[in-house]
PDB file of N, CA and C in Angstrom:
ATOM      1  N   UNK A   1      87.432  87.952  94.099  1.00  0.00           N
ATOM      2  CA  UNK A   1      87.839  89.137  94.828  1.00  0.00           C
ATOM      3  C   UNK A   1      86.613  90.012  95.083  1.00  0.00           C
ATOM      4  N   UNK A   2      86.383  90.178  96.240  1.00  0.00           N
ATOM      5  CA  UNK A   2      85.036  91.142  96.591  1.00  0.00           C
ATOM      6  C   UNK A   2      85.267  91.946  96.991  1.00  0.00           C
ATOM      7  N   UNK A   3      86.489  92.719  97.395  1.00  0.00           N
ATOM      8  CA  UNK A   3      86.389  94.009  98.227  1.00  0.00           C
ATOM      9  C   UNK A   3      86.591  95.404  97.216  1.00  0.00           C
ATOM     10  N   UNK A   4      86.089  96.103  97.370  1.00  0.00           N
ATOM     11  CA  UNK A   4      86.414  97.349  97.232  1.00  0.00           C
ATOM     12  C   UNK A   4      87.414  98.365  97.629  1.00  0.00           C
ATOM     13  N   UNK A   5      88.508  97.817  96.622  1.00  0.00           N
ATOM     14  CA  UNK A   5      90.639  98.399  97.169  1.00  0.00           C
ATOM     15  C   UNK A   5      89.938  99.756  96.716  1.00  0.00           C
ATOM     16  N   UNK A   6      90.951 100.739  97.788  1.00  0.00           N
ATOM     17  CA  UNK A   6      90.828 101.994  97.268  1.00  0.00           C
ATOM     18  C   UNK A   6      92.588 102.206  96.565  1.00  0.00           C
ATOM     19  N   UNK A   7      92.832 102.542  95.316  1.00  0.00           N
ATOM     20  CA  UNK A   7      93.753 103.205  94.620  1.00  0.00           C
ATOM     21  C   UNK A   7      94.256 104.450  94.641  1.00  0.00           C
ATOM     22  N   UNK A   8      95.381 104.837  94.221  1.00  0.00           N
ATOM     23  CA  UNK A   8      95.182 106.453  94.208  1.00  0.00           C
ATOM     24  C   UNK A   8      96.356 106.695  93.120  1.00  0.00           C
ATOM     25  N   UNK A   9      95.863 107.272  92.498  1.00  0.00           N
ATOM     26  CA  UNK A   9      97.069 107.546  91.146  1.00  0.00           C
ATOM     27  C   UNK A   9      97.457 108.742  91.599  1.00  0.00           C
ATOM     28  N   UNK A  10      99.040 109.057  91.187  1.00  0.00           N
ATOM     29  CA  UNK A  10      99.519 110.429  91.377  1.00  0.00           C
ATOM     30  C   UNK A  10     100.170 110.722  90.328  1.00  0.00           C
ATOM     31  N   UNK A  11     100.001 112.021  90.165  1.00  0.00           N
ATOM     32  CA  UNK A  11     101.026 112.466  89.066  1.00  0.00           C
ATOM     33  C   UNK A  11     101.343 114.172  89.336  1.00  0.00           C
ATOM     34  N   UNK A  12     102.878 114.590  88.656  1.00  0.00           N
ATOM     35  CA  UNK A  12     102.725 115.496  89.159  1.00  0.00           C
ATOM     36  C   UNK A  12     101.952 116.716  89.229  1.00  0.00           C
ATOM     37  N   UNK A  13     100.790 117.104  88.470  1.00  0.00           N
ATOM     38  CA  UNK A  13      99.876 118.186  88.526  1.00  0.00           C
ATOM     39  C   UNK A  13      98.625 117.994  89.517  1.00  0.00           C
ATOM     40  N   UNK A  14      98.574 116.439  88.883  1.00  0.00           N
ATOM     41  CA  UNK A  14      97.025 115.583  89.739  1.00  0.00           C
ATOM     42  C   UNK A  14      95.841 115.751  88.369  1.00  0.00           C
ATOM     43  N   UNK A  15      96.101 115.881  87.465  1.00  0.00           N
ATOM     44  CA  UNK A  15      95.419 116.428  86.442  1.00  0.00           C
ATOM     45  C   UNK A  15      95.979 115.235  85.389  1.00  0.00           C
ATOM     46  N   UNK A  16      96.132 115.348  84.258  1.00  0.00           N
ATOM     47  CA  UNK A  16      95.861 114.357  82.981  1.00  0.00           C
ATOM     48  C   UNK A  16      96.291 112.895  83.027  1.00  0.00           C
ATOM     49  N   UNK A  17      97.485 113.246  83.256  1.00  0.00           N
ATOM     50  CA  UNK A  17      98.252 111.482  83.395  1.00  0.00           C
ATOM     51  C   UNK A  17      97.670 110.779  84.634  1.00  0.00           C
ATOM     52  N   UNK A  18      97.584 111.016  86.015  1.00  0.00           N
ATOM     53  CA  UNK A  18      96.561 110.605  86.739  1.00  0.00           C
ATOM     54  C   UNK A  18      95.458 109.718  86.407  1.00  0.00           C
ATOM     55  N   UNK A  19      94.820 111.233  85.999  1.00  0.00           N
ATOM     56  CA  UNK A  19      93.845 110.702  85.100  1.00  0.00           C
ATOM     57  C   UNK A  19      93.322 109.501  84.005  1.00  0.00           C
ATOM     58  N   UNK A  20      94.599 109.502  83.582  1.00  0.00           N
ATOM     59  CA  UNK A  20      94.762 108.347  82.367  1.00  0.00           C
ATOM     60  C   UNK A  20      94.663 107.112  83.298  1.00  0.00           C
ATOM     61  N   UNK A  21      95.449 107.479  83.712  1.00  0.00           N
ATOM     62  CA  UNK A  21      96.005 106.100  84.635  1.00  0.00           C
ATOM     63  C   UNK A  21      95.154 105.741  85.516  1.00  0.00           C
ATOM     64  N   UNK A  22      94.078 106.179  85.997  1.00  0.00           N
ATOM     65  CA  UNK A  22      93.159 105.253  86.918  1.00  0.00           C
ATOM     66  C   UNK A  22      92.384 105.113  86.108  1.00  0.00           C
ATOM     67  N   UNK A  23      92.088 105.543  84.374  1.00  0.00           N
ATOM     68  CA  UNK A  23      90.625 105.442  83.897  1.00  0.00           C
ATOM     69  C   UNK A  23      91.611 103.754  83.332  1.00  0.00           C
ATOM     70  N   UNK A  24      92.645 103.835  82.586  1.00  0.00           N
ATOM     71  CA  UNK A  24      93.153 102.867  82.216  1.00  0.00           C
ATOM     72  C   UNK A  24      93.105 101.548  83.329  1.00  0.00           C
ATOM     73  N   UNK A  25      93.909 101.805  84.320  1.00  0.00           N
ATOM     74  CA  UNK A  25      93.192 100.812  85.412  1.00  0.00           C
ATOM     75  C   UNK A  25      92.697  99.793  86.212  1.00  0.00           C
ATOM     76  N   UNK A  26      91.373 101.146  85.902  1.00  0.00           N
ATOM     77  CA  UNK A  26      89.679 101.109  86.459  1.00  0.00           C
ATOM     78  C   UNK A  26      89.472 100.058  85.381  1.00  0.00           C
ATOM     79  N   UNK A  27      89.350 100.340  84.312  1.00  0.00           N
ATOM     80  CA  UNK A  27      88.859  99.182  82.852  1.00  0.00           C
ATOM     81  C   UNK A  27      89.917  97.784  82.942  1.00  0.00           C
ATOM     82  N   UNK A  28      91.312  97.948  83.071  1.00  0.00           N
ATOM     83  CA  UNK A  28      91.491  96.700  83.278  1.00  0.00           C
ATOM     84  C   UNK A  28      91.415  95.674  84.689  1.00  0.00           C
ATOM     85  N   UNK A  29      91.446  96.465  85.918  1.00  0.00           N
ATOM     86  CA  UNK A  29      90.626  95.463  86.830  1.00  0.00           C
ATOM     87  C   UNK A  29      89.174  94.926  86.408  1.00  0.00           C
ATOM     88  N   UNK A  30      88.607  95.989  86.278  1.00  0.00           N
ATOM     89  CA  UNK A  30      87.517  95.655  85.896  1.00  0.00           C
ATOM     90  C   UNK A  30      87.247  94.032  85.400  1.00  0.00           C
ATOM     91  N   UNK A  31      88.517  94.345  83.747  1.00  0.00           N
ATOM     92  CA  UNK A  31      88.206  93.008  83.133  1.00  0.00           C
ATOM     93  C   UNK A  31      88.819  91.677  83.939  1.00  0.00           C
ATOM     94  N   UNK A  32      89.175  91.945  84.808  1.00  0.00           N
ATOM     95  CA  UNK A  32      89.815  91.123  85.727  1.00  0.00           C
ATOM     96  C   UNK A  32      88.863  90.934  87.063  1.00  0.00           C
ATOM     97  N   UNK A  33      87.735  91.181  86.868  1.00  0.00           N
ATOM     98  CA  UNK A  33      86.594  91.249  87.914  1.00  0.00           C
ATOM     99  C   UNK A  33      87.010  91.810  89.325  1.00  0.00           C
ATOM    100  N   UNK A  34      87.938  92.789  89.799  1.00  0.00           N
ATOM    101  CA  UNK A  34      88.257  93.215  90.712  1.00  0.00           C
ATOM    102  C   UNK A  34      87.867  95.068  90.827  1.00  0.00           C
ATOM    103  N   UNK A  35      86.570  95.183  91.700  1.00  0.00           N
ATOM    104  CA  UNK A  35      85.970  96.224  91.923  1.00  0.00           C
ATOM    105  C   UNK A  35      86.867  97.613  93.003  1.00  0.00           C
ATOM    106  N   UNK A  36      87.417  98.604  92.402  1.00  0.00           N
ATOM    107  CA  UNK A  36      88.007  99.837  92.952  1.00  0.00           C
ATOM    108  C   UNK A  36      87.292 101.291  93.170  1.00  0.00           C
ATOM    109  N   UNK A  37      88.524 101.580  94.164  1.00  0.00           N
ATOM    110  CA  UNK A  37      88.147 102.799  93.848  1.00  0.00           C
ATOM    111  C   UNK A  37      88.877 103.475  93.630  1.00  0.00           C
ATOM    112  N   UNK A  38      89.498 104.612  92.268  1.00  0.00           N
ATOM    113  CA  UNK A  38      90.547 105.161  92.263  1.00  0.00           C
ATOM    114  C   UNK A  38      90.025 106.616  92.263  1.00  0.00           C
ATOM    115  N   UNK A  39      91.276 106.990  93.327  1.00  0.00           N
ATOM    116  CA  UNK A  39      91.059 108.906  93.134  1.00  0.00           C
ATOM    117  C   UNK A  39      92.877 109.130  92.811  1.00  0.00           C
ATOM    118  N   UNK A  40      92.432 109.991  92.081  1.00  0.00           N
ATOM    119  CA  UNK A  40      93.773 110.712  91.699  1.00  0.00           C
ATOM    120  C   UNK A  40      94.413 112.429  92.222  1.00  0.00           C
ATOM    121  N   UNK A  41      95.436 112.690  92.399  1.00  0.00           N
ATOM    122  CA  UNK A  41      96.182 114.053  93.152  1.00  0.00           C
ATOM    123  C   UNK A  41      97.393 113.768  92.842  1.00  0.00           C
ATOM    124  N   UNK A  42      98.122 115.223  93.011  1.00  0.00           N
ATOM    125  CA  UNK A  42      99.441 115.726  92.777  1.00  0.00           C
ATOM    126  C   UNK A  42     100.034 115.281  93.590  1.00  0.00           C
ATOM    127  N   UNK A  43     101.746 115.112  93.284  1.00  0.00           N
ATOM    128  CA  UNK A  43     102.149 114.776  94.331  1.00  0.00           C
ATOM    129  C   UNK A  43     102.122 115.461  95.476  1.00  0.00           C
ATOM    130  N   UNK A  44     101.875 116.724  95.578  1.00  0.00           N
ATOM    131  CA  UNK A  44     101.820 118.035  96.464  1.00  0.00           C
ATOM    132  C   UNK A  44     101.364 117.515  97.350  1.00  0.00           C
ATOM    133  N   UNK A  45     100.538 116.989  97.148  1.00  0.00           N
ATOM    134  CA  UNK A  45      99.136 116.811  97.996  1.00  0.00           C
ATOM    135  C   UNK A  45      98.897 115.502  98.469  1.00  0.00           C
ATOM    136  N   UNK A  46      99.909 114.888  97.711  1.00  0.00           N
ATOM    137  CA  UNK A  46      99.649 113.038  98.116  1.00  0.00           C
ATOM    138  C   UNK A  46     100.140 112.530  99.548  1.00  0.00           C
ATOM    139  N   UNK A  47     100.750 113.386 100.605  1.00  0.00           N
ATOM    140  CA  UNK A  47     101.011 113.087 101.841  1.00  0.00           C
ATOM    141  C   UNK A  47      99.340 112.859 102.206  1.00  0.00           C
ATOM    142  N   UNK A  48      99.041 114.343 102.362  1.00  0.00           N
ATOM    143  CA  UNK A  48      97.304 114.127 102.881  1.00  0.00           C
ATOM    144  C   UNK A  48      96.574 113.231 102.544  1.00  0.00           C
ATOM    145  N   UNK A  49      96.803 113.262 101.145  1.00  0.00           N
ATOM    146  CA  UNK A  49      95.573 112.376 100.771  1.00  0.00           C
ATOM    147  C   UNK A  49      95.541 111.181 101.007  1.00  0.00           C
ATOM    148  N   UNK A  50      97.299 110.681 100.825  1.00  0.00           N
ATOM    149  CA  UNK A  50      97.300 108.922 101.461  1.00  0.00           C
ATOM    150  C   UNK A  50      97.017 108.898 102.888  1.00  0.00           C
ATOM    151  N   UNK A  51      97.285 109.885 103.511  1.00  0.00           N
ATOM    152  CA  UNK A  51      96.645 109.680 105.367  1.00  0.00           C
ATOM    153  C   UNK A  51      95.315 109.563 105.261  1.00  0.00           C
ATOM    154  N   UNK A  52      93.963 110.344 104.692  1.00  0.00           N
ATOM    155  CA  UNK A  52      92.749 110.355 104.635  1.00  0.00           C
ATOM    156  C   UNK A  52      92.227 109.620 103.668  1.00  0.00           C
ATOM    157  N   UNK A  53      92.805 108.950 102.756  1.00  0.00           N
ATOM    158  CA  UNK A  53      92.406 108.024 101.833  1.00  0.00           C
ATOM    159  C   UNK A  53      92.627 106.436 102.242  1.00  0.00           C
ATOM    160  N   UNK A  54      93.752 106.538 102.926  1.00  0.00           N
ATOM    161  CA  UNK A  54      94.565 104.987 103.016  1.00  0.00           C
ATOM    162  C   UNK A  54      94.258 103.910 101.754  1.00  0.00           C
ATOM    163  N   UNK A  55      94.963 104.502 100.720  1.00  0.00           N
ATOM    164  CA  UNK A  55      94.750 103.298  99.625  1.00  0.00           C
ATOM    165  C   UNK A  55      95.541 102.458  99.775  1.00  0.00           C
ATOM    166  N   UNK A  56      95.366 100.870  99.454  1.00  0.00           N
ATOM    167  CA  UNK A  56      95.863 100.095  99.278  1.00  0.00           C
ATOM    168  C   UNK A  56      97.363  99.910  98.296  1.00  0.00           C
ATOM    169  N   UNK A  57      96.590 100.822  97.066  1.00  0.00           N
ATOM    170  CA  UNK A  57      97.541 100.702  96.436  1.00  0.00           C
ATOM    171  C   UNK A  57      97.801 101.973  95.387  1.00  0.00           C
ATOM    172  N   UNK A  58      99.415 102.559  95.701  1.00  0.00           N
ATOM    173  CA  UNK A  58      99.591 103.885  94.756  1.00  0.00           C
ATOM    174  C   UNK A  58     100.268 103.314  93.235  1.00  0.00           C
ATOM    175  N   UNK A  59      99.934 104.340  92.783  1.00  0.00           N
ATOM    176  CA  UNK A  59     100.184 104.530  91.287  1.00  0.00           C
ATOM    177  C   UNK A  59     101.186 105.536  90.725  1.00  0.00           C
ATOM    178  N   UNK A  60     102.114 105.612  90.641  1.00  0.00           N
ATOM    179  CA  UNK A  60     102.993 107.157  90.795  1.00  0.00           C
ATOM    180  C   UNK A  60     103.272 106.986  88.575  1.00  0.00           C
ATOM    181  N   UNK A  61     103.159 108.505  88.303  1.00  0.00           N
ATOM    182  CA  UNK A  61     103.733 108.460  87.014  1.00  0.00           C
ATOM    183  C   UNK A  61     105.389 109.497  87.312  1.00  0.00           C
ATOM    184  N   UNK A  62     105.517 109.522  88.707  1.00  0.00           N
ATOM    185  CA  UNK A  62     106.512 110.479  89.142  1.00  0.00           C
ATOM    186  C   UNK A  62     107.427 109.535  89.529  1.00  0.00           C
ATOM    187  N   UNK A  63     108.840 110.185  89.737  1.00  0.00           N
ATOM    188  CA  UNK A  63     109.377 108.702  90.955  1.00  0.00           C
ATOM    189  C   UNK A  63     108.578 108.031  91.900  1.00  0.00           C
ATOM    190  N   UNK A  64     108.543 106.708  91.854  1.00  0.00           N
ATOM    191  CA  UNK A  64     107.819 106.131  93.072  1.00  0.00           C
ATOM    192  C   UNK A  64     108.998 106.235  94.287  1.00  0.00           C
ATOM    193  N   UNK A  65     110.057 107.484  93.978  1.00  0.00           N
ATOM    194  CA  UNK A  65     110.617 107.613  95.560  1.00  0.00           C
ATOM    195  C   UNK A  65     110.224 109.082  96.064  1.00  0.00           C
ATOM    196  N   UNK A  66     109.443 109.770  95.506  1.00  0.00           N
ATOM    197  CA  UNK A  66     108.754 110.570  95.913  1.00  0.00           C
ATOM    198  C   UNK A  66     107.482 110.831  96.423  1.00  0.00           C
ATOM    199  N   UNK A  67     107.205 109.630  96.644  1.00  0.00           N
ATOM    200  CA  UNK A  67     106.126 108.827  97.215  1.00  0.00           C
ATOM    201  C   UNK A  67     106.273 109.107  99.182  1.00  0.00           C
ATOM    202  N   UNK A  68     106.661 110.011  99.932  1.00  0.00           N
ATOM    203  CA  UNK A  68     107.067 110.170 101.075  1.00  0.00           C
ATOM    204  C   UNK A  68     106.716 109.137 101.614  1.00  0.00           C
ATOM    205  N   UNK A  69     105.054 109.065 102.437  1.00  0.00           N
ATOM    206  CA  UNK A  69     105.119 108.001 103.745  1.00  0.00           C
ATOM    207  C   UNK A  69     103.259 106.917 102.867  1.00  0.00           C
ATOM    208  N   UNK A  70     103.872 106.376 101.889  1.00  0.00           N
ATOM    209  CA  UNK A  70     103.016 105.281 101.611  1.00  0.00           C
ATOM    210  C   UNK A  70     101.900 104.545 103.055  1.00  0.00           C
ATOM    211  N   UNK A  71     102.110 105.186 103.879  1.00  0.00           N
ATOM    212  CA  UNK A  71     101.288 104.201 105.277  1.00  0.00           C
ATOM    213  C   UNK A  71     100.839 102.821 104.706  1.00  0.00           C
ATOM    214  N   UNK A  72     101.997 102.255 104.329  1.00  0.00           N
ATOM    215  CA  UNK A  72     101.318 100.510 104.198  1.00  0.00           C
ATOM    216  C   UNK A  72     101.364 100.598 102.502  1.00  0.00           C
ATOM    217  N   UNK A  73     100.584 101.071 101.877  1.00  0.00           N
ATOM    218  CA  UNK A  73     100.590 101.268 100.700  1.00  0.00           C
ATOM    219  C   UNK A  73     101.285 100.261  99.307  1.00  0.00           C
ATOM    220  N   UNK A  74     101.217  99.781  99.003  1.00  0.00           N
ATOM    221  CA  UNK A  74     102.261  99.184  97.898  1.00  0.00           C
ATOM    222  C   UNK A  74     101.999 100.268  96.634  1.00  0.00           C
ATOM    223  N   UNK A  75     103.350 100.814  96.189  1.00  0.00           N
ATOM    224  CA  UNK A  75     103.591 101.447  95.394  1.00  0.00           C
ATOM    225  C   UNK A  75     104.059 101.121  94.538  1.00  0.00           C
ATOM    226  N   UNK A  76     103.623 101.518  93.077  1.00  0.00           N
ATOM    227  CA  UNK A  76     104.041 100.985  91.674  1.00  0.00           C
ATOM    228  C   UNK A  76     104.207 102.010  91.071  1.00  0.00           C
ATOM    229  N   UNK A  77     104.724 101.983  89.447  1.00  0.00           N
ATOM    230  CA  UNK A  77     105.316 103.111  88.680  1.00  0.00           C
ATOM    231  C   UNK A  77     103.855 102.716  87.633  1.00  0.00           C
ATOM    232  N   UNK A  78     103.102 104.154  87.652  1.00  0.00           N
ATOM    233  CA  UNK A  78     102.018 103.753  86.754  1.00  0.00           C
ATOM    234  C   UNK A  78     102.352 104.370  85.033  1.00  0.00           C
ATOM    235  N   UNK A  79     103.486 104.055  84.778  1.00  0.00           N
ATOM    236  CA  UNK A  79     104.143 104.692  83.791  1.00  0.00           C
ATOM    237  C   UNK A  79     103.930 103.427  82.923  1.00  0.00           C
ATOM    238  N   UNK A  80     103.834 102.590  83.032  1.00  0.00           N
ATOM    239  CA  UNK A  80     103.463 100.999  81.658  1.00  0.00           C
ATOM    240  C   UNK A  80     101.770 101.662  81.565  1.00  0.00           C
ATOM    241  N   UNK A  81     100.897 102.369  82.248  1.00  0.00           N
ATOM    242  CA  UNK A  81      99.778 102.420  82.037  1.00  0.00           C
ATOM    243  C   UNK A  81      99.698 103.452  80.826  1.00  0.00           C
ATOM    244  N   UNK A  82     100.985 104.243  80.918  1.00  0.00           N
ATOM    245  CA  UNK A  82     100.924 105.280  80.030  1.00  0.00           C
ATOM    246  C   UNK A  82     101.312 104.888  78.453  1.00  0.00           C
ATOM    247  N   UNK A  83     102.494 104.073  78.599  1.00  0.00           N
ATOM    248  CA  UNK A  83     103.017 103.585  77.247  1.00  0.00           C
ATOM    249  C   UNK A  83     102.311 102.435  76.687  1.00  0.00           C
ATOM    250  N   UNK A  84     102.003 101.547  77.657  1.00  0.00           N
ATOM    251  CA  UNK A  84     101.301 100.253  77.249  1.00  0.00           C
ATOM    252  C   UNK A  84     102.171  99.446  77.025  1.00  0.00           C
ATOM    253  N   UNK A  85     103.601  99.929  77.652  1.00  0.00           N
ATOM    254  CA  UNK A  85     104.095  98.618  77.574  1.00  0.00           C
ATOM    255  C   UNK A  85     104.446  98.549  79.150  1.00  0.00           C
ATOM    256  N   UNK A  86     104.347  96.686  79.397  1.00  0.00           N
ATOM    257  CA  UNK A  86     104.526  96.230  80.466  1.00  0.00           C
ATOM    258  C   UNK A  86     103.269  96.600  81.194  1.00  0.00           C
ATOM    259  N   UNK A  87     102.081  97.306  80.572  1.00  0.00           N
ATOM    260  CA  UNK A  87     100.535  97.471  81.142  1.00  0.00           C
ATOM    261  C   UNK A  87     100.498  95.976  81.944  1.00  0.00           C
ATOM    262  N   UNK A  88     100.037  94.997  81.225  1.00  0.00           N
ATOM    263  CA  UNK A  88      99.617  93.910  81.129  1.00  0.00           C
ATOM    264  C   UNK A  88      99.971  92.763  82.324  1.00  0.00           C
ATOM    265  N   UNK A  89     101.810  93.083  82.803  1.00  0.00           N
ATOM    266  CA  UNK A  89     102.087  92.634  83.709  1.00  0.00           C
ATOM    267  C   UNK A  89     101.875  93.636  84.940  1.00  0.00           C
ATOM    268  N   UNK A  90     101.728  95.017  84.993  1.00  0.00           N
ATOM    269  CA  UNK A  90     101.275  95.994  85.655  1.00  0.00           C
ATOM    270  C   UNK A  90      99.942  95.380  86.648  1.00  0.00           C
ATOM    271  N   UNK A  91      98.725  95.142  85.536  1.00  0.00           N
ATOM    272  CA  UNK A  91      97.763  94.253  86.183  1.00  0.00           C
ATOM    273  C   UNK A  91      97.738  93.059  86.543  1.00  0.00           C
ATOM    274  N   UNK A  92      98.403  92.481  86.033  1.00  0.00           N
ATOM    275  CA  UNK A  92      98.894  91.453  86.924  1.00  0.00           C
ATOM    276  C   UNK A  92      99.345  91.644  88.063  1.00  0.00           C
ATOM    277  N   UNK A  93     100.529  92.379  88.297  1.00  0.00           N
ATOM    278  CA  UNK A  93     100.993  92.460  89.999  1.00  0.00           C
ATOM    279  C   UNK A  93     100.121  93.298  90.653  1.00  0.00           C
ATOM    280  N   UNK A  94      98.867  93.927  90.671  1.00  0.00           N
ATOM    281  CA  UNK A  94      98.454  94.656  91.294  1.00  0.00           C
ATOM    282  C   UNK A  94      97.523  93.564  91.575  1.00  0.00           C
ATOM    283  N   UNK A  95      96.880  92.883  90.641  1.00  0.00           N
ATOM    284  CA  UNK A  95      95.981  91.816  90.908  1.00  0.00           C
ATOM    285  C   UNK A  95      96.329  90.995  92.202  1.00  0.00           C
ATOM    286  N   UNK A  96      97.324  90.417  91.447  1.00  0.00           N
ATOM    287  CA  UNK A  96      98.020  89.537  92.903  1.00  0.00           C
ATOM    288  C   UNK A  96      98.077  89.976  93.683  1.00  0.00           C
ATOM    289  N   UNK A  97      99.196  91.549  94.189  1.00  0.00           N
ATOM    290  CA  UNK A  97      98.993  91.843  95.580  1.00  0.00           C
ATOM    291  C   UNK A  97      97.432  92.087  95.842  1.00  0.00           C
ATOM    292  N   UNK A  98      96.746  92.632  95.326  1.00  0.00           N
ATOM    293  CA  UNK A  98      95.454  92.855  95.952  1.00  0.00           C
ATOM    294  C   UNK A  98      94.957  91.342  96.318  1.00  0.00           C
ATOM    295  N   UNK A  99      94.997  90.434  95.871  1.00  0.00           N
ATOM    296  CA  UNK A  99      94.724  89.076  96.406  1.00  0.00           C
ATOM    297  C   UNK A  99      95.201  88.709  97.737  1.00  0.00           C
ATOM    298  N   UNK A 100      96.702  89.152  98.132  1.00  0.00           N
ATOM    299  CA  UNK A 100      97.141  88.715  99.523  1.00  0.00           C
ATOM    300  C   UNK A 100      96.868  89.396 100.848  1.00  0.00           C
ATOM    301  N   UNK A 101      95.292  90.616  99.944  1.00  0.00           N
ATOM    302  CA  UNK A 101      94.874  91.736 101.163  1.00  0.00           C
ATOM    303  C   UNK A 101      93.919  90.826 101.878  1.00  0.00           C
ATOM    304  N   UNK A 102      93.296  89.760 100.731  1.00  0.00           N
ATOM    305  CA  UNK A 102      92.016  88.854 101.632  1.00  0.00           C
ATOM    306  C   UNK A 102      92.270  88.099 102.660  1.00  0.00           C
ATOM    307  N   UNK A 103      92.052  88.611 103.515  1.00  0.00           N
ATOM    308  CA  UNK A 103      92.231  87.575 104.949  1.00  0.00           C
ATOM    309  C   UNK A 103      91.028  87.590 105.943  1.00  0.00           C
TER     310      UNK A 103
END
């Protein structure tokens, strides 16, 4: 995998859990040799930012139905990043879809 996916974690402040959640991640793509970029924001703010960001792929610790207009986006519940459970298959499906972006 060579490209550089852009991510975007949301949570609702845009502040700690966010936070967690793309540093958490950032380290397990990593160990999965798949290079990102994650920025994190509130949901407030996550309309804009997914228009001027266009990440590949969101991260919500909020409902992922408050997720308004994903533009393309595949959206996940980054809530296994928080507990650690179901992490593991978490990176897994992000892995994979990010695999069916190579064309």
């Amino acid at each position: 995998m060579a490209s550089n996916y852009r991510i975007l974690a949301v949570c609702g402040a845009g502040l700690a859990t966010s936070t967690h959640v793309a540093k958490t991640l950032q380290s397990g793509l990593e160990k999965k040799g798949v290079s990102c970029q994650i920025r994190t924001c509130s949901v407030a703010e996550s309309s804009g930012v997914i228009f001027q960001y266009k990440p590949q792929v969101i991260l919500a610790t909020v409902s992922v139905n408050s997720i308004e207009d994903p533009h393309g986006a595949k959206v996940y519940s980054g809530v296994p990043l928080l507990t650690g459970i179901g992490s593991q298959k978490l990176f897994d499906d992000v892995v994979a879809y990010l695999e069916t972006l190579e064309d």
